[in-house]
Structure formats: structure tokens, C-alpha cells
C-alpha atoms as a PDB file:
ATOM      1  CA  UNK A   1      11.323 -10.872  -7.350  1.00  0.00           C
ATOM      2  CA  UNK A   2      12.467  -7.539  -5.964  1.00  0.00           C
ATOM      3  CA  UNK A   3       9.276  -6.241  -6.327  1.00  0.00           C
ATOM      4  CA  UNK A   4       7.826  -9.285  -4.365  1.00  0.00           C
ATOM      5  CA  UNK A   5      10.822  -8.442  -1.282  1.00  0.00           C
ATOM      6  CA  UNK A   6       9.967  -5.411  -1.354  1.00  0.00           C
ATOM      7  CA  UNK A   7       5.920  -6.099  -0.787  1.00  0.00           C
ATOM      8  CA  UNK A   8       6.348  -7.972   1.929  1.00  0.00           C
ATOM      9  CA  UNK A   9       8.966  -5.792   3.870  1.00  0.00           C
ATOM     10  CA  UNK A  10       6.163  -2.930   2.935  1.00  0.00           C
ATOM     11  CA  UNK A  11       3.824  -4.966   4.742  1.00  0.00           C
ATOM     12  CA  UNK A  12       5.756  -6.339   7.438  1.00  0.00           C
ATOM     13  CA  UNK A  13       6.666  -2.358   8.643  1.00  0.00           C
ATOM     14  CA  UNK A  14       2.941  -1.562   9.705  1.00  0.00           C
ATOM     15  CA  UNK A  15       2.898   0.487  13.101  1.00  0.00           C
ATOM     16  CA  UNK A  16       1.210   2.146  15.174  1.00  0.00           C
ATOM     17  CA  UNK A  17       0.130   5.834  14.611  1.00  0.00           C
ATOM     18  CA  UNK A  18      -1.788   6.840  17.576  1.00  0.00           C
ATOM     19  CA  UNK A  19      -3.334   5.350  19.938  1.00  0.00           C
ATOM     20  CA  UNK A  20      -6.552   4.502  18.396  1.00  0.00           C
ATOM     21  CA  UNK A  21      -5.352   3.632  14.690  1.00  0.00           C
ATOM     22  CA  UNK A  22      -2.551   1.972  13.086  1.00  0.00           C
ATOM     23  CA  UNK A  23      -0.934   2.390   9.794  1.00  0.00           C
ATOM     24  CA  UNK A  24      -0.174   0.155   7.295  1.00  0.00           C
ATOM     25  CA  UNK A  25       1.620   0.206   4.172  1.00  0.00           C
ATOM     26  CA  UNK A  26       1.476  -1.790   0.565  1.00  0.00           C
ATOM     27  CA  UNK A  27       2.916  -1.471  -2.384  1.00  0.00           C
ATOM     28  CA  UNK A  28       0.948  -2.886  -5.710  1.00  0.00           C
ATOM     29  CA  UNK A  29       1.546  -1.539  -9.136  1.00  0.00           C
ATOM     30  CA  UNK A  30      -1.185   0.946  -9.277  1.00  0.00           C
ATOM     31  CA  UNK A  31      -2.042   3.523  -6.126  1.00  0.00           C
ATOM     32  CA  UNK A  32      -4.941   5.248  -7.402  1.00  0.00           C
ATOM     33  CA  UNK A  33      -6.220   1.463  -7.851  1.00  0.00           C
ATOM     34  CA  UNK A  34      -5.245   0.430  -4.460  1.00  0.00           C
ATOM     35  CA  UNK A  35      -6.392   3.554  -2.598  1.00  0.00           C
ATOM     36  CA  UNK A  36     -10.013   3.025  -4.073  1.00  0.00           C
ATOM     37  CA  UNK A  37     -10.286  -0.653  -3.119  1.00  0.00           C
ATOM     38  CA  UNK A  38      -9.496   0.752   0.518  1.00  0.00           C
ATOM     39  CA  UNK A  39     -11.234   4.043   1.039  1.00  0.00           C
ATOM     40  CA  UNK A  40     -14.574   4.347   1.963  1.00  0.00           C
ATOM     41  CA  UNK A  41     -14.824   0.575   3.730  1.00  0.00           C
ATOM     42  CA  UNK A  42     -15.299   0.026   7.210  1.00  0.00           C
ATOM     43  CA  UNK A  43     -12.492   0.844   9.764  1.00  0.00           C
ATOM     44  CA  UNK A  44     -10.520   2.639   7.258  1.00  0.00           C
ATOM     45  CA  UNK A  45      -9.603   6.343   8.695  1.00  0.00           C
ATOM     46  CA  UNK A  46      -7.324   7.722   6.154  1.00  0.00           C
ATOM     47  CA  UNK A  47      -5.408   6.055   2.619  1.00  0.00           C
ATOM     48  CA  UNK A  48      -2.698   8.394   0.851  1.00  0.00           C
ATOM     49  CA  UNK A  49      -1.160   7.528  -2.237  1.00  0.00           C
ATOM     50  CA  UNK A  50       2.758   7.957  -2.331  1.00  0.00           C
ATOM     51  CA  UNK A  51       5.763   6.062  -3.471  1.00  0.00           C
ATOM     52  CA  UNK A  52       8.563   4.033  -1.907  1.00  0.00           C
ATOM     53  CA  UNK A  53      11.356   2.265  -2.733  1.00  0.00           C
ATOM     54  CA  UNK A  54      13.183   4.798  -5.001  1.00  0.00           C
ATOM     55  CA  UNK A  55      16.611   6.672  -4.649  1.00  0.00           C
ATOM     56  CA  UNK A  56      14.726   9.739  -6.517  1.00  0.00           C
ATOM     57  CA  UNK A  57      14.082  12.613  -3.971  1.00  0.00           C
ATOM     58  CA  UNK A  58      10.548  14.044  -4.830  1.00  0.00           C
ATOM     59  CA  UNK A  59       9.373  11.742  -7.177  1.00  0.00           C
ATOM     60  CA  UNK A  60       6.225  12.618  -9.060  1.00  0.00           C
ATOM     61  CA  UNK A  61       3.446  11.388 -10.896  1.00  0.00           C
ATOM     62  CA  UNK A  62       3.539  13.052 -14.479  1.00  0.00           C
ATOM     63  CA  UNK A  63       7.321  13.244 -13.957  1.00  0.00           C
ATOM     64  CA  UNK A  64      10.121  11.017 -12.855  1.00  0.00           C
ATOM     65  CA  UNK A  65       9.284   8.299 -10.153  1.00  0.00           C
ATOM     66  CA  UNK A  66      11.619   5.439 -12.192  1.00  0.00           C
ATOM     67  CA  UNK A  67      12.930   2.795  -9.375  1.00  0.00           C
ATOM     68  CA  UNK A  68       9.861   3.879  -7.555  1.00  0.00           C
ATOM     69  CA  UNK A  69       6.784   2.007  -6.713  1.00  0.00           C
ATOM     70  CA  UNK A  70       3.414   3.180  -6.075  1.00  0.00           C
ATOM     71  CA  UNK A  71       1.886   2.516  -2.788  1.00  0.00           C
ATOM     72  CA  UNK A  72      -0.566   3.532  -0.455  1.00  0.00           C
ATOM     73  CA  UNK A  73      -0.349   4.145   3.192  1.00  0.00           C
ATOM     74  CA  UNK A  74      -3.788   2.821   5.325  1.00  0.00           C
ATOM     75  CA  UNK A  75      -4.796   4.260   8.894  1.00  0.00           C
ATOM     76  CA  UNK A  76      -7.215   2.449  10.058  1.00  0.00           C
ATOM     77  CA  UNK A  77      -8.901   1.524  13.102  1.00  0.00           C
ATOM     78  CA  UNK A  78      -7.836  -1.528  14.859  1.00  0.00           C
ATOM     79  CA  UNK A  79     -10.871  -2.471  16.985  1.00  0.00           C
ATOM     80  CA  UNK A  80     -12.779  -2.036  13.418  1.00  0.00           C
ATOM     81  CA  UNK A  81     -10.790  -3.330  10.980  1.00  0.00           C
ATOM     82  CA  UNK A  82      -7.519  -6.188  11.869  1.00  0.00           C
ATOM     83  CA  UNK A  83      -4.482  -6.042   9.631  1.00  0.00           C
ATOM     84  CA  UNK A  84      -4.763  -9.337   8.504  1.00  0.00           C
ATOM     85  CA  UNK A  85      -8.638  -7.833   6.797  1.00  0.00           C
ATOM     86  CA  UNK A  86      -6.540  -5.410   5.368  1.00  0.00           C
ATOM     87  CA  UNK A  87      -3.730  -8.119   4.216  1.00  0.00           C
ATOM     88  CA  UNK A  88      -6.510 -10.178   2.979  1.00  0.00           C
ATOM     89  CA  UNK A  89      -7.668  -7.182   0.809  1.00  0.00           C
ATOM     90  CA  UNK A  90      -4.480  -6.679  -0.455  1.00  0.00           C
ATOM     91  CA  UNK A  91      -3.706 -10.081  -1.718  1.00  0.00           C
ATOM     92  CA  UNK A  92      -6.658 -10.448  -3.833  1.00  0.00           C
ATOM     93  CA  UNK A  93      -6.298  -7.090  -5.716  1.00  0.00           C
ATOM     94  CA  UNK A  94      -2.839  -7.650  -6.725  1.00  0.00           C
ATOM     95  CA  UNK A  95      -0.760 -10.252  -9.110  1.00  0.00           C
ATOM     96  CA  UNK A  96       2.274 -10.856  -7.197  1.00  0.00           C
ATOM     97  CA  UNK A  97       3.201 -13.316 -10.387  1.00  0.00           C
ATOM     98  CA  UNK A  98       3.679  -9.700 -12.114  1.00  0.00           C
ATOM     99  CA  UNK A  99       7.194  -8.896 -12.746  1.00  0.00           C
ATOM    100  CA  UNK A 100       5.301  -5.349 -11.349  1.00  0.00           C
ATOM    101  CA  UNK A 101       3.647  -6.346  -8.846  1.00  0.00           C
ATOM    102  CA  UNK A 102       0.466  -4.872 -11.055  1.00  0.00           C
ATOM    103  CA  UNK A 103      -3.236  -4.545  -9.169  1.00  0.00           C
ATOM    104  CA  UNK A 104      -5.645  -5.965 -10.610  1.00  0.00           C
ATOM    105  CA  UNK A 105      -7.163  -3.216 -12.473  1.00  0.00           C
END
């Protein structure tokens, strides 16, 4: 459930970056899964892998990230691409039924 709270505020806090792209941001489990479901499609500037949610400064892959999740942030180009595509993506790839909010990978 905290996982699933935590998605949607994730989601929720997309902005705008510049004036011709926005970012968005989702957590789901797995961010090398995620980025590659995002990168090279249309509209899509930019995807970086990262984590949120943590109290750990610097957490790190091969090292300590617990209380962290994985997530991705998107820039992407508005007049290309609408958040709600991007949304749409994002709730197919994942199981939000997953204690861990795992993608489906």
C-alpha cells in the first residue's frame, strides 16, 4: 500500500522543465525495466534512472538503496507525446497488486 501512495504522488508531481518538454516521474520496481519501455519511443527526449522515496543520502545500485525505490524520470515532449500516453505506458508495465510495485519484467 505504501508503495501504491507513493506511485501515485510520483505521478501526480510531473512538471514542467522547459518550455518545450515536461518531466515526469514513476516509480515501478525495476528502473532499468522501466527506462527501456520508455526510451527510444516517440516524444520521449530524455529517461534517467534514479531512486526516490528513501531517507538514505546517495543511495546506490550495488550498495545500499533499502527504503528506496527505483524510478525513472521522463522528459518528453508535450506536443509529441501527452502524459496521460505516458501514464497509459506506465500502467500496463507494472503490477500495482505487488507488495513492490514490481514491472513487469
Amino acid at each position: 500500500m505504501r508503495y501504491l501512495v507513493l506511485t501515485v504522488l510520483l505521478i501526480l508531481g510531473s512538471h514542467q522543465a522547459l518550455a518545450e518538454t515536461a518531466t515526469a516521474h514513476f516509480a515501478g520496481g525495476c528502473f532499468w525495466c522501466m527506462e527501456s519501455d520508455y526510451q527510444g519511443r516517440e516524444g520521449i527526449v530524455d529517461v534517467v534512472s534514479g531512486f526516490t522515496g528513501g531517507t538514505l543520502k546517495n543511495p546506490t545500485y550495488k550498495g545500499n538503496h533499502d527504503g528506496h525505490f527505483e524510478a525513472i524520470e521522463v522528459t518528453y515532449d508535450p506536443a509529441v507525446v501527452s502524459y496521460q500516453e505516458l501514464l497509459d505506458l506506465f500502467w500496463v508495465s507494472i503490477d500495482p497488486f505487488d507488495n513492490a510495485g514490481q514491472f513487469c519484467d
